[in-house]
C-alpha atoms as a PDB file:
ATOM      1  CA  UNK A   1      -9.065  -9.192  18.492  1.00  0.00           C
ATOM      2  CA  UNK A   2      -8.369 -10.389  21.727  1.00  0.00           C
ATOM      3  CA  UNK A   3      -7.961  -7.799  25.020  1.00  0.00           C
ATOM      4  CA  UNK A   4      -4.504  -9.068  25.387  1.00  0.00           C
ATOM      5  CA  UNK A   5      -3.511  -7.872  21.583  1.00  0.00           C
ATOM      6  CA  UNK A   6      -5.336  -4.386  22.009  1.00  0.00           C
ATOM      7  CA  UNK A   7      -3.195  -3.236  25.310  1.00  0.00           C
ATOM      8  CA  UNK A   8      -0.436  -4.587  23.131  1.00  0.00           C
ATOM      9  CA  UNK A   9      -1.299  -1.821  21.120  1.00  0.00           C
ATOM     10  CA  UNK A  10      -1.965   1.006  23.242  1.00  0.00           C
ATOM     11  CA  UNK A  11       0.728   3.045  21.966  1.00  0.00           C
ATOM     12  CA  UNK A  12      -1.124   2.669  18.288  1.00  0.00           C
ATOM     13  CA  UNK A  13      -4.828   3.927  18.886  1.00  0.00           C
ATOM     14  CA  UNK A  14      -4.348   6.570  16.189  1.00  0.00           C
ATOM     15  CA  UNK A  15      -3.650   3.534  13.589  1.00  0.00           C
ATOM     16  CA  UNK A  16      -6.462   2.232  14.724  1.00  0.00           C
ATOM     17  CA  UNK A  17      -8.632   5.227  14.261  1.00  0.00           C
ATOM     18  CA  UNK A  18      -7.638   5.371  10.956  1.00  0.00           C
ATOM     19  CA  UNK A  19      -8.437   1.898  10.236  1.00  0.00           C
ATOM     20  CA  UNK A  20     -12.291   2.286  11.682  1.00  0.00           C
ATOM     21  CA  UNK A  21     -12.574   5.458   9.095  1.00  0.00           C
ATOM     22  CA  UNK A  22     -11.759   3.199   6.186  1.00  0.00           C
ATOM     23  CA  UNK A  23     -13.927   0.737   7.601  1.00  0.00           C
ATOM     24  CA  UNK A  24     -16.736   3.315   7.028  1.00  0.00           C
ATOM     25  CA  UNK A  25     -15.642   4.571   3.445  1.00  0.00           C
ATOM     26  CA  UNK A  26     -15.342   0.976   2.737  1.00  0.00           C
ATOM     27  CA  UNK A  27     -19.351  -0.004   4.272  1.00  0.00           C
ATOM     28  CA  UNK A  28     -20.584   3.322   1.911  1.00  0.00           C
ATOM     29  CA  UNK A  29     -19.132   1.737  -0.859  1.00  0.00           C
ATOM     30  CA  UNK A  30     -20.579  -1.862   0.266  1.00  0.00           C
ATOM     31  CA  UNK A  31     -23.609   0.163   0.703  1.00  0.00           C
ATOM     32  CA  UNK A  32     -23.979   1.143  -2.742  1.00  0.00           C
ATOM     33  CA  UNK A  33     -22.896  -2.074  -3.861  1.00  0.00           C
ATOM     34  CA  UNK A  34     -25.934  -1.911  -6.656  1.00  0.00           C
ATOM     35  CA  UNK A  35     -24.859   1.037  -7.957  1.00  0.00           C
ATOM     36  CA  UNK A  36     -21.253   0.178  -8.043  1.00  0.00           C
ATOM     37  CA  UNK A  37     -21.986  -3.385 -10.204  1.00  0.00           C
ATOM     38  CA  UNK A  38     -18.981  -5.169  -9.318  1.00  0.00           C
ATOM     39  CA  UNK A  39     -18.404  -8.725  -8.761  1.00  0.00           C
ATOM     40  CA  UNK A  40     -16.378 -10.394  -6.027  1.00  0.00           C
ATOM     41  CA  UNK A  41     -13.860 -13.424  -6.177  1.00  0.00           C
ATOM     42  CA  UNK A  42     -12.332 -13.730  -2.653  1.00  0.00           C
ATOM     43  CA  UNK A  43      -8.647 -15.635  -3.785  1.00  0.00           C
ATOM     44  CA  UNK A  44      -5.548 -17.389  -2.001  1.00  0.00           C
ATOM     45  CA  UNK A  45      -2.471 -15.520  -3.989  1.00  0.00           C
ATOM     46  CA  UNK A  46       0.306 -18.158  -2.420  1.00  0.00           C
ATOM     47  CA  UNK A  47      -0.346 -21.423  -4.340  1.00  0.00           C
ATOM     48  CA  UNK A  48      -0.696 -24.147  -1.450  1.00  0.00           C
ATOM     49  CA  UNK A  49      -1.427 -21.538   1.035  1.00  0.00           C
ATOM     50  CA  UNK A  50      -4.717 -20.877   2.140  1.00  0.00           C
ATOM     51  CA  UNK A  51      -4.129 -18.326   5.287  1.00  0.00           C
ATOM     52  CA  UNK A  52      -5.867 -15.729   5.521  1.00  0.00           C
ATOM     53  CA  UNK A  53      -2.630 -13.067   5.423  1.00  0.00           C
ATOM     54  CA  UNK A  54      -2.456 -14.554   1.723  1.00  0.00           C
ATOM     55  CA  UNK A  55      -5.898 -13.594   0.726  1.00  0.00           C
ATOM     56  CA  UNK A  56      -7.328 -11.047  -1.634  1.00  0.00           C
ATOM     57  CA  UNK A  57     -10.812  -9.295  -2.595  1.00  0.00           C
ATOM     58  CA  UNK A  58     -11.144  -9.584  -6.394  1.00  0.00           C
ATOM     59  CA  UNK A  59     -13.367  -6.682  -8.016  1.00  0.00           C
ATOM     60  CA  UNK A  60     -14.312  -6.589 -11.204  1.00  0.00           C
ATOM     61  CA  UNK A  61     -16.929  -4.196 -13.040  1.00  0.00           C
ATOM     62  CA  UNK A  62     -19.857  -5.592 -14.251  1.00  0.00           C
ATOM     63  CA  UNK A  63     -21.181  -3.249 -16.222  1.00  0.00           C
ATOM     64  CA  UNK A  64     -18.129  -3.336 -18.839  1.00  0.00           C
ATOM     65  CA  UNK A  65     -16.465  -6.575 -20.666  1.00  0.00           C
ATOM     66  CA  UNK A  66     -12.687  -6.121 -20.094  1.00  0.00           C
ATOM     67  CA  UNK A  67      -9.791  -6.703 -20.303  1.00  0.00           C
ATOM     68  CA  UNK A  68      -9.400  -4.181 -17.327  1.00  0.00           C
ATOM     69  CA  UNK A  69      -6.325  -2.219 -15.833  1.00  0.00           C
ATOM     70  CA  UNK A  70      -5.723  -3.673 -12.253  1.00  0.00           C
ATOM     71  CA  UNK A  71      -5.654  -1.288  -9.314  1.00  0.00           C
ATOM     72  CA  UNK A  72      -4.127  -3.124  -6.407  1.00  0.00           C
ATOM     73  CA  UNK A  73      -4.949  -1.666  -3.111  1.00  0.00           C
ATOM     74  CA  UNK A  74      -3.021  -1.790  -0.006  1.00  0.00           C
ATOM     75  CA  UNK A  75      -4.634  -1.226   3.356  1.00  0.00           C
ATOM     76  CA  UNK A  76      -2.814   1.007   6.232  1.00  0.00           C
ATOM     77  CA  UNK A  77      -2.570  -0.185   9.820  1.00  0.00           C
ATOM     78  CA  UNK A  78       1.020   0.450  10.686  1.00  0.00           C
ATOM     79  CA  UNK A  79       2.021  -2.987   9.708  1.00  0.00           C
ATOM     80  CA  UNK A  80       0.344  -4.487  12.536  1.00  0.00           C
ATOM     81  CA  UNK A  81      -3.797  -3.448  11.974  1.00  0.00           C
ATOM     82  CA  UNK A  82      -5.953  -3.848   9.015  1.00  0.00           C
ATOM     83  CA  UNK A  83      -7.526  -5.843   6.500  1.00  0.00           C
ATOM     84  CA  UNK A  84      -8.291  -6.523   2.835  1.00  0.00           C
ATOM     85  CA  UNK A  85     -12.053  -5.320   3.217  1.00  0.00           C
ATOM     86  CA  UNK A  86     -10.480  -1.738   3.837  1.00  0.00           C
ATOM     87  CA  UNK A  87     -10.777  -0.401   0.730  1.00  0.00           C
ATOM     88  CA  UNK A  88     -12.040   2.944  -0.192  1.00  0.00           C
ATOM     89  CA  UNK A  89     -10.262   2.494  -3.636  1.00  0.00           C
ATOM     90  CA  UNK A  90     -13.550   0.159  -4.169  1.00  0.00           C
ATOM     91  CA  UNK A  91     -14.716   3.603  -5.417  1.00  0.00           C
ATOM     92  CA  UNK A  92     -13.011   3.049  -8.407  1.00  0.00           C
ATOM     93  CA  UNK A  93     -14.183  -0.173  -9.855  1.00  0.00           C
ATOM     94  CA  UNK A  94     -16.975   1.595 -11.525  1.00  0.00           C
ATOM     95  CA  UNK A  95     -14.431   3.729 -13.663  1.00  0.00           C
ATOM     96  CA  UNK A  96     -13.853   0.687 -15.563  1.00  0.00           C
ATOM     97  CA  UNK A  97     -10.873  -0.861 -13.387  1.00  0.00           C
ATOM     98  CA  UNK A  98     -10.521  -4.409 -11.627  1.00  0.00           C
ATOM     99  CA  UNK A  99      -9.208  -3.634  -7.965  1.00  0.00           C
ATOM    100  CA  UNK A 100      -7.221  -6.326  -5.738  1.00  0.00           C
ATOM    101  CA  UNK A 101      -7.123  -5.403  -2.251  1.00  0.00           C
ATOM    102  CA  UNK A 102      -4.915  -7.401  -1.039  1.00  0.00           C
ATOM    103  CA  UNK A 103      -3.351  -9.018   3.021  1.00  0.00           C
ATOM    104  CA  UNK A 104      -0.702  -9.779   3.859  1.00  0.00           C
ATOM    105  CA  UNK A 105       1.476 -10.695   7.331  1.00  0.00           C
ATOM    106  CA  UNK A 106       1.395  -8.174   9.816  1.00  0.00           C
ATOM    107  CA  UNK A 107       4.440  -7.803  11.772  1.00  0.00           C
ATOM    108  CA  UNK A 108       3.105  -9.611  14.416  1.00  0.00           C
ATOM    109  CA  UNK A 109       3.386 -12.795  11.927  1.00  0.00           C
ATOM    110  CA  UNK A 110       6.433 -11.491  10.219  1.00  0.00           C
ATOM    111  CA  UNK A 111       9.347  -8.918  10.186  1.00  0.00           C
ATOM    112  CA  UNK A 112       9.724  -7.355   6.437  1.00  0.00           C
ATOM    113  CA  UNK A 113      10.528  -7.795   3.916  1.00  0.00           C
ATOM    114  CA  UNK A 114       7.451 -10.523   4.698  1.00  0.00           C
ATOM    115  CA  UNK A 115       5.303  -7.508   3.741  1.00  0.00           C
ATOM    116  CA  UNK A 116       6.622  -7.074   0.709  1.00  0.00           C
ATOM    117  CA  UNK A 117       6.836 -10.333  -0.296  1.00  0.00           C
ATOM    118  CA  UNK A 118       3.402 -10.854   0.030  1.00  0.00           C
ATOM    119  CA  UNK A 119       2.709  -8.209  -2.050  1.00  0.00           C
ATOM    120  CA  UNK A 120       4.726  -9.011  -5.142  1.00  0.00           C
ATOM    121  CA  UNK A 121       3.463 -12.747  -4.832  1.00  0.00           C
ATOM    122  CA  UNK A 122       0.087 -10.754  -5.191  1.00  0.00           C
ATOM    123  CA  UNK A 123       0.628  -8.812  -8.228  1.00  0.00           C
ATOM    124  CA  UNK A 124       2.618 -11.736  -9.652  1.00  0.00           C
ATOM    125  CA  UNK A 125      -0.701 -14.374  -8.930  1.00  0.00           C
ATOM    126  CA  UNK A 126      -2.947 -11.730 -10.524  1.00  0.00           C
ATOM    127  CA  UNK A 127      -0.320 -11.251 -13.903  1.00  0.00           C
ATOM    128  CA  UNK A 128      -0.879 -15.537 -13.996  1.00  0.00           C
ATOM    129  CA  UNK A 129      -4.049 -15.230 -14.003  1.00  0.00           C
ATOM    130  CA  UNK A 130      -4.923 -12.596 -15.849  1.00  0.00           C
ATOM    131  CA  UNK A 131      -6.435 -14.325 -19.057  1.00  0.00           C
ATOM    132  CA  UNK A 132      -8.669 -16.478 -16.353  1.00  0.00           C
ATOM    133  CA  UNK A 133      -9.788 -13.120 -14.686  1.00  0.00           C
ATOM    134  CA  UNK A 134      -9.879 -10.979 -17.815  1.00  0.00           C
ATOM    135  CA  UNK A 135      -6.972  -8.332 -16.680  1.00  0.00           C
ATOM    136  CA  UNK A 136      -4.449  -6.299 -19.020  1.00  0.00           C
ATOM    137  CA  UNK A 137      -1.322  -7.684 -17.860  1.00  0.00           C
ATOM    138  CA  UNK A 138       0.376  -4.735 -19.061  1.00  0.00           C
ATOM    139  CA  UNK A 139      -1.869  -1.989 -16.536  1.00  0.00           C
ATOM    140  CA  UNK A 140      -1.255  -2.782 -13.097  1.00  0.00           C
ATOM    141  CA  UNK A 141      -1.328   0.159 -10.646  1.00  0.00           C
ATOM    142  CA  UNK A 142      -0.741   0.260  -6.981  1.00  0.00           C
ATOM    143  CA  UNK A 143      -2.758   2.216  -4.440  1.00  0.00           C
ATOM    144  CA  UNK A 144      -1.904   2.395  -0.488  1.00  0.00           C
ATOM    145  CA  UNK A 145      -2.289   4.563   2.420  1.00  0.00           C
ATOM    146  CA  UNK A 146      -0.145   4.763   5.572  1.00  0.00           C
ATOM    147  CA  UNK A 147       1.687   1.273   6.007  1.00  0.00           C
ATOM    148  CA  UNK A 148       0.093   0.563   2.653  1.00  0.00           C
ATOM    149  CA  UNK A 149       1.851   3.655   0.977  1.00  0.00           C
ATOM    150  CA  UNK A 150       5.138   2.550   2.066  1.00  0.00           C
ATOM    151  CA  UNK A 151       4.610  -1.284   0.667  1.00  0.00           C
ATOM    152  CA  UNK A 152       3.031   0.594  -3.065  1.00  0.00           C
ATOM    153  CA  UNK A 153       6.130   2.771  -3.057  1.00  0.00           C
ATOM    154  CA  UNK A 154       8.261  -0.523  -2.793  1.00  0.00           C
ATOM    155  CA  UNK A 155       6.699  -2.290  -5.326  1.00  0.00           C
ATOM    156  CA  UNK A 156       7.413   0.873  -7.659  1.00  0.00           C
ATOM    157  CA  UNK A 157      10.903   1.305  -6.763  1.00  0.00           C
ATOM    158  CA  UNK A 158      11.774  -2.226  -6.718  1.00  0.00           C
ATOM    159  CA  UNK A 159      10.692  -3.653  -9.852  1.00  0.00           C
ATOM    160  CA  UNK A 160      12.990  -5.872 -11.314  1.00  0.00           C
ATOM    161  CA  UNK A 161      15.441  -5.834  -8.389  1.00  0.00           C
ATOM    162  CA  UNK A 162      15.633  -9.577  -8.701  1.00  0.00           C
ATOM    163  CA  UNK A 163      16.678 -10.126  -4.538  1.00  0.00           C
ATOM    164  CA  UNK A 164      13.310  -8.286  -3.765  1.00  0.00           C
ATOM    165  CA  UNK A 165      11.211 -10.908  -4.901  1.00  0.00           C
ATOM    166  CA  UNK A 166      10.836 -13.175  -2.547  1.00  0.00           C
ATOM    167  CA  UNK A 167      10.070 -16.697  -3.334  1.00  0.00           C
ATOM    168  CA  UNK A 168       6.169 -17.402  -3.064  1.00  0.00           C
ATOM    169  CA  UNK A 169       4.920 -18.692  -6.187  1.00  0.00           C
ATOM    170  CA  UNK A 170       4.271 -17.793  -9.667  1.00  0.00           C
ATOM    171  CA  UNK A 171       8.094 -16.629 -10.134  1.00  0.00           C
ATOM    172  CA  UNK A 172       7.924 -16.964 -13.681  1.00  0.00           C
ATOM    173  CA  UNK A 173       5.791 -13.665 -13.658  1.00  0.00           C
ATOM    174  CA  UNK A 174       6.823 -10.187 -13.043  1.00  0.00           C
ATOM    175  CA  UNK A 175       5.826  -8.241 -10.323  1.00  0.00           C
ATOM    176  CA  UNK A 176       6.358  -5.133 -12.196  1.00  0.00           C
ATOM    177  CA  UNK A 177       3.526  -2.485 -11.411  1.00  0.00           C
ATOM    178  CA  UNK A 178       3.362   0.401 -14.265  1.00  0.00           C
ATOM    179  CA  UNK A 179       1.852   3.442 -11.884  1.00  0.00           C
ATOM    180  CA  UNK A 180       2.000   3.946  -8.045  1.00  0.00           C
ATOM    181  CA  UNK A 181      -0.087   6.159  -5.780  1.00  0.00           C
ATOM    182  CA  UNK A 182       1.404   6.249  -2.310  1.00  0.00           C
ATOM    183  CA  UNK A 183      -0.672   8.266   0.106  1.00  0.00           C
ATOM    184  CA  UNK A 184       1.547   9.028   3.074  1.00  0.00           C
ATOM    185  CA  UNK A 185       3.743   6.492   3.270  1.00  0.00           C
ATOM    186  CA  UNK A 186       6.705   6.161   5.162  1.00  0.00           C
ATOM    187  CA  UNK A 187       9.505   6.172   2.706  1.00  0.00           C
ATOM    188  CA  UNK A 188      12.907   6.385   4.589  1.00  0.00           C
ATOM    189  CA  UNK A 189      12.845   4.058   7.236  1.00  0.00           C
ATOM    190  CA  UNK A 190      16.501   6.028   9.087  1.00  0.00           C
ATOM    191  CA  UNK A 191      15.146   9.217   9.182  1.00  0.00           C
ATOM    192  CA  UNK A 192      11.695   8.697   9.859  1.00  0.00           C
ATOM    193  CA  UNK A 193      11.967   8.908  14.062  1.00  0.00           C
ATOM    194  CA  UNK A 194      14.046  12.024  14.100  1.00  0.00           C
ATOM    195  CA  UNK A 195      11.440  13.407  11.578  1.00  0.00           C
ATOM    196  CA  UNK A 196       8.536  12.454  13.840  1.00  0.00           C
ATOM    197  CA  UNK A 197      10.191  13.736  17.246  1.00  0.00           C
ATOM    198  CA  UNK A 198       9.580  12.431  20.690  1.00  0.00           C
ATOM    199  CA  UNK A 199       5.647  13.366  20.374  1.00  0.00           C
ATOM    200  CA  UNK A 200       4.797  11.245  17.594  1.00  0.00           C
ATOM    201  CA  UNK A 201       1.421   8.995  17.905  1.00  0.00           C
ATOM    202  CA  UNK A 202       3.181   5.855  17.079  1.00  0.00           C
ATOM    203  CA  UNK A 203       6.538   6.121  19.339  1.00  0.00           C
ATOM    204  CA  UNK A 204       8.410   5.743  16.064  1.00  0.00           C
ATOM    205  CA  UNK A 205      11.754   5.987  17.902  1.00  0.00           C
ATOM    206  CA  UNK A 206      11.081   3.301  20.878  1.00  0.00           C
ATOM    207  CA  UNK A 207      11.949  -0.385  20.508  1.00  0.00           C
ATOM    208  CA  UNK A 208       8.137  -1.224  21.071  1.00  0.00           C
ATOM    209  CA  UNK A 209       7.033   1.411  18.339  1.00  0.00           C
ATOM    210  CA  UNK A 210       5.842   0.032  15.147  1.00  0.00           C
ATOM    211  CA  UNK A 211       8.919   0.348  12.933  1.00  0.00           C
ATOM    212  CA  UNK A 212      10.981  -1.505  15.373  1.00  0.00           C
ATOM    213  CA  UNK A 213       7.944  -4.147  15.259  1.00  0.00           C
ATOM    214  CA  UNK A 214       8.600  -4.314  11.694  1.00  0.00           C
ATOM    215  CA  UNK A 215      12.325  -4.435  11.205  1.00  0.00           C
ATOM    216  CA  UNK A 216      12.521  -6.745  14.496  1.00  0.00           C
ATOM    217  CA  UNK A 217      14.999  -4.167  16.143  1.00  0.00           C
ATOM    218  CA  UNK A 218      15.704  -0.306  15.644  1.00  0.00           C
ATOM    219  CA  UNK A 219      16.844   0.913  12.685  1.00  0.00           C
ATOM    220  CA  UNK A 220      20.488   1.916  13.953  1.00  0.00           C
ATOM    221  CA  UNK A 221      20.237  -1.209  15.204  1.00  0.00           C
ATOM    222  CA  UNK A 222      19.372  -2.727  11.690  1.00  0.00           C
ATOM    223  CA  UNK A 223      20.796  -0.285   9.569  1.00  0.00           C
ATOM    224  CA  UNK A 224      20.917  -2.898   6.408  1.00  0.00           C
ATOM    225  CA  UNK A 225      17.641  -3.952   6.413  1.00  0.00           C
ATOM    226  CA  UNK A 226      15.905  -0.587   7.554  1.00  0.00           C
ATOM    227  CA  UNK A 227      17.327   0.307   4.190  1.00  0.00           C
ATOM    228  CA  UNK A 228      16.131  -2.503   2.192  1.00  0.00           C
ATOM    229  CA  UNK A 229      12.716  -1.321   3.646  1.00  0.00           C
ATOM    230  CA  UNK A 230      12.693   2.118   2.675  1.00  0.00           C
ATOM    231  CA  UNK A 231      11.746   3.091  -1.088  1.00  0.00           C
ATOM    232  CA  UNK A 232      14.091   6.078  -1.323  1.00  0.00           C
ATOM    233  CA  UNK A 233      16.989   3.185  -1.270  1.00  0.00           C
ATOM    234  CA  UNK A 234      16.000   1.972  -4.589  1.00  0.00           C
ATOM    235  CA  UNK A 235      14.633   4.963  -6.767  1.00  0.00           C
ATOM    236  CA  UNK A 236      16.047   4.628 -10.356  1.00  0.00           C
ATOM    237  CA  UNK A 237      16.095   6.329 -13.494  1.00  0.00           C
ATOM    238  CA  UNK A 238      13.534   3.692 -14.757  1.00  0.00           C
ATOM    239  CA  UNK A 239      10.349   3.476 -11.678  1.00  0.00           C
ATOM    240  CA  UNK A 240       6.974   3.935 -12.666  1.00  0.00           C
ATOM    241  CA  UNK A 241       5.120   7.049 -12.242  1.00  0.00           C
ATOM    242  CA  UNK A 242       4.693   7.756  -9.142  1.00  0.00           C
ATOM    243  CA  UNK A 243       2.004  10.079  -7.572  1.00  0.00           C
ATOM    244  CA  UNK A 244       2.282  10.847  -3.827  1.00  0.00           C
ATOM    245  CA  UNK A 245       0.184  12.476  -1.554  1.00  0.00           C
ATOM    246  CA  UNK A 246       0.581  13.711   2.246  1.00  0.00           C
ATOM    247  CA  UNK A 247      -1.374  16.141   4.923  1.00  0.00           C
ATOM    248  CA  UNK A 248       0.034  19.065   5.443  1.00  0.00           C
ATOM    249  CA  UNK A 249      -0.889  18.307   9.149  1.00  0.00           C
ATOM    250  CA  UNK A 250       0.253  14.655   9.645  1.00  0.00           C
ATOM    251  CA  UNK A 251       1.068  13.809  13.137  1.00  0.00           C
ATOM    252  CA  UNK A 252       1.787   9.990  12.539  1.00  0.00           C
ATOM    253  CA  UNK A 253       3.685  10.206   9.089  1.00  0.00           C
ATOM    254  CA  UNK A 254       6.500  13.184   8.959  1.00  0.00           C
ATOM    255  CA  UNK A 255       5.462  14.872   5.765  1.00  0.00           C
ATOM    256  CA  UNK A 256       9.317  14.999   5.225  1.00  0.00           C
ATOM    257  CA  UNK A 257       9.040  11.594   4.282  1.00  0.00           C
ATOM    258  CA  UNK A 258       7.020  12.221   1.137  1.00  0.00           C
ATOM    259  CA  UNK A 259       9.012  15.495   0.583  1.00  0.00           C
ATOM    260  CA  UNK A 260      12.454  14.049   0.358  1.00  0.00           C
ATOM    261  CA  UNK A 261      11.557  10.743  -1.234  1.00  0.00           C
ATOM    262  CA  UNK A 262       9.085  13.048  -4.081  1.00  0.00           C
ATOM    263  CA  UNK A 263      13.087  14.908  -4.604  1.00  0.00           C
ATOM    264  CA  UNK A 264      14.880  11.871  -4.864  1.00  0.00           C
ATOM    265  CA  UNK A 265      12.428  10.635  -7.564  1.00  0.00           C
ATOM    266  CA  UNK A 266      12.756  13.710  -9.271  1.00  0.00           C
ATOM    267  CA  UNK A 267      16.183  13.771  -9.535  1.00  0.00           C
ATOM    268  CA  UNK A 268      16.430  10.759 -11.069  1.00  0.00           C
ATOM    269  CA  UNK A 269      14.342  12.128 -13.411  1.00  0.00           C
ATOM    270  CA  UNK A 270      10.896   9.545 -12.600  1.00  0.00           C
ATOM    271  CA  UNK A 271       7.792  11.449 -13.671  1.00  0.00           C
ATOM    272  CA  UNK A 272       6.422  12.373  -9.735  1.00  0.00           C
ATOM    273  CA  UNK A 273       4.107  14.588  -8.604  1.00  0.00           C
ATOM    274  CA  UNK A 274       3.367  15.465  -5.081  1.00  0.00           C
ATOM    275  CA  UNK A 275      -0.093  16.879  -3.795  1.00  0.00           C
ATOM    276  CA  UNK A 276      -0.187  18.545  -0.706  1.00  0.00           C
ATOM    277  CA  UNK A 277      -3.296  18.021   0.971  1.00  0.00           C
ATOM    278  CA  UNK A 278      -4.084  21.315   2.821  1.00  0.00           C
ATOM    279  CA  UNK A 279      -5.374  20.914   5.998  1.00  0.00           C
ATOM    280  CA  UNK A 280      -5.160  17.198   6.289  1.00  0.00           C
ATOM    281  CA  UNK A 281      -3.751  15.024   9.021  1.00  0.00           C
ATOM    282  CA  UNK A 282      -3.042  11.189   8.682  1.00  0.00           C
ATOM    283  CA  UNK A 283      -6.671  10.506   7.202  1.00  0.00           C
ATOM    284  CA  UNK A 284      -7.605  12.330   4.043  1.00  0.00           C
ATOM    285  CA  UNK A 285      -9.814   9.635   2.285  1.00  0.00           C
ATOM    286  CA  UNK A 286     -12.765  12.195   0.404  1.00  0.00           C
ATOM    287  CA  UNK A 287     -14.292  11.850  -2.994  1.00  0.00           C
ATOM    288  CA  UNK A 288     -11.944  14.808  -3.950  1.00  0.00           C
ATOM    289  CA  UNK A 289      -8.354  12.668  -3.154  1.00  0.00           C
ATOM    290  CA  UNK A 290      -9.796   9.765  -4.426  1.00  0.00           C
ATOM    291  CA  UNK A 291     -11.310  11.620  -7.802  1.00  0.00           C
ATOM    292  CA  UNK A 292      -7.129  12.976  -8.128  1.00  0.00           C
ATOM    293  CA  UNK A 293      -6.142   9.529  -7.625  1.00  0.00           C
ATOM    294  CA  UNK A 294      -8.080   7.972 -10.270  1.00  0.00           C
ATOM    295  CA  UNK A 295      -7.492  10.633 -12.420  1.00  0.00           C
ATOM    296  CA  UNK A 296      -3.803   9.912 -12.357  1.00  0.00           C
ATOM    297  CA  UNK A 297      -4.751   5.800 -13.140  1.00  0.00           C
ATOM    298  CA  UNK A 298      -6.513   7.148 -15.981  1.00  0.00           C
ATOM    299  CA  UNK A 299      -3.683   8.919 -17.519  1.00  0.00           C
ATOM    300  CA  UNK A 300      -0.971   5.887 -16.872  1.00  0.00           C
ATOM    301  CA  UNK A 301      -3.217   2.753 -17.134  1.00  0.00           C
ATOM    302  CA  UNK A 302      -5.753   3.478 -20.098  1.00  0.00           C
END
């Protein structure tokens, strides 16, 4: 990254943080690659496209024969930081489960729904090619932290909402996902500055902050579309299960966000649960979380 991008980013050195601790969960896992006996197909998911934003990390189990649920993974970064190699939900590969972990354009590239577009082209690429790559078409689950919460508790809440799509490839698919795990993800996209206050790490209310870097203007200033970005817009009657967790001690992500969007679902009557992680700030990637969220895979995906 060059030294003109990183001042760019001053204001976002906690994102960053984050990022490099992923990095590390992801090198243990890389580590213990023998252990884990996965393979690796490194994909485009646009067809004629061959950036890297439209890229994903293929792992499948090789010590089982398939078909296999699909975990896609969704790395964090604030929208403007990260990378598909940031994956701590590698971990789970050896529980039987394919895992895409998947980029996509930062909002450096593009505002949203860009994000989300790439993300649906993703699961829809993966639902093509399932027979090819030996995946249950019928078990997809979506896993993301931070940025990557908020894009996983999209996908959930926006299945079937046919002007959500976006139009990169593979349309005759859906983009459905059957389970969601959205670790701290914003989730209301108009209340999410007044939530984090003036002292919040990423200077969520100022028109250089990263939610204005995503939308391409303030939210009062883009009422409409920081709607359209926020998954307590579109929770129905009929999302998947949904399975949030949030520190108790988040100072980047206003817990708020998790507990009114975690109300919304339930009154709708979705099947939700909400884990508060005691203790925790922005970063709470341990065996333990990870353990809960693959035990809530197993019981919607086998």
């Amino acid at each position: 990254m060059s030294q003109t991008k990183l001042k760019s980013y001053k204001h976002f050195w906690p994102a960053l943080l984050l990022i490099n601790a992923l990095i590390v969960v992801g090198c243990f896992f890389h580590a213990t690659e023998s252990q884990q006996q996965f393979s690796l197909l490194t994909l485009s998911y646009v067809p004629n496209d061959d950036s890297v934003a439209h890229k994903l990390d293929l792992y499948r189990p090789a010590n089982s024969k398939g078909p296999w649920p699909v975990i896609v993974w969704i790395h964090g970064g604030a929208w403007l930081l990260g990378k598909k190699e940031d994956t701590p939900a590698l971990g789970i590969v050896n529980s039987g489960y394919a895992v895409a972990s998947i980029n996509y354009r930062l909002s450096d590239q593009a505002i949203f729904p860009a994000q989300l577009d790439d993300a649906k082209a993703a699961v829809r690429f993966l639902r093509a090619h399932a027979a090819e790559y030996n995946l249950k078409t019928d078990k997809f689950g979506a896993f993301g932290m931070s940025a990557g919460g908020h894009l996983v508790a999209l996908l959930g809440t926006t299945n079937g909402i046919k002007d959500m799509e976006g139009t990169l490839g593979n349309l005759d698919q859906s983009s459905k996902v059957q389970a969601v795990c959205d670790w701290c993800g914003p989730t209301d996209l108009m209340t999410i500055a007044k939530q984090g206050g003036k002292k919040n790490k990423l200077s969520l209310d100022s028109p250089g902050g990263c939610v204005a870097k995503l939308l391409g203007g303030l939210p009062k200033d883009k009422p409409d579309l920081a709607k359209r970005a926020s998954a307590i817009t579109f929770v129905a009657a009929d999302n998947p299960p949904i399975l949030i967790m949030h520190g108790d001690s988040d100072d980047v992500v206003p817990i708020q966000q998790s507990e009114e969007f975690y109300k919304a679902l339930k009154a709708a009557n979705v099947k939700a649960q909400f884990v508060i992680v005691k203790g925790a700030k922005h970063n709470f990637v341990t065996t333990e979380n990870l353990n809960q969220a693959k035990e809530f895979f197993d019981r919607e995906l086998r």
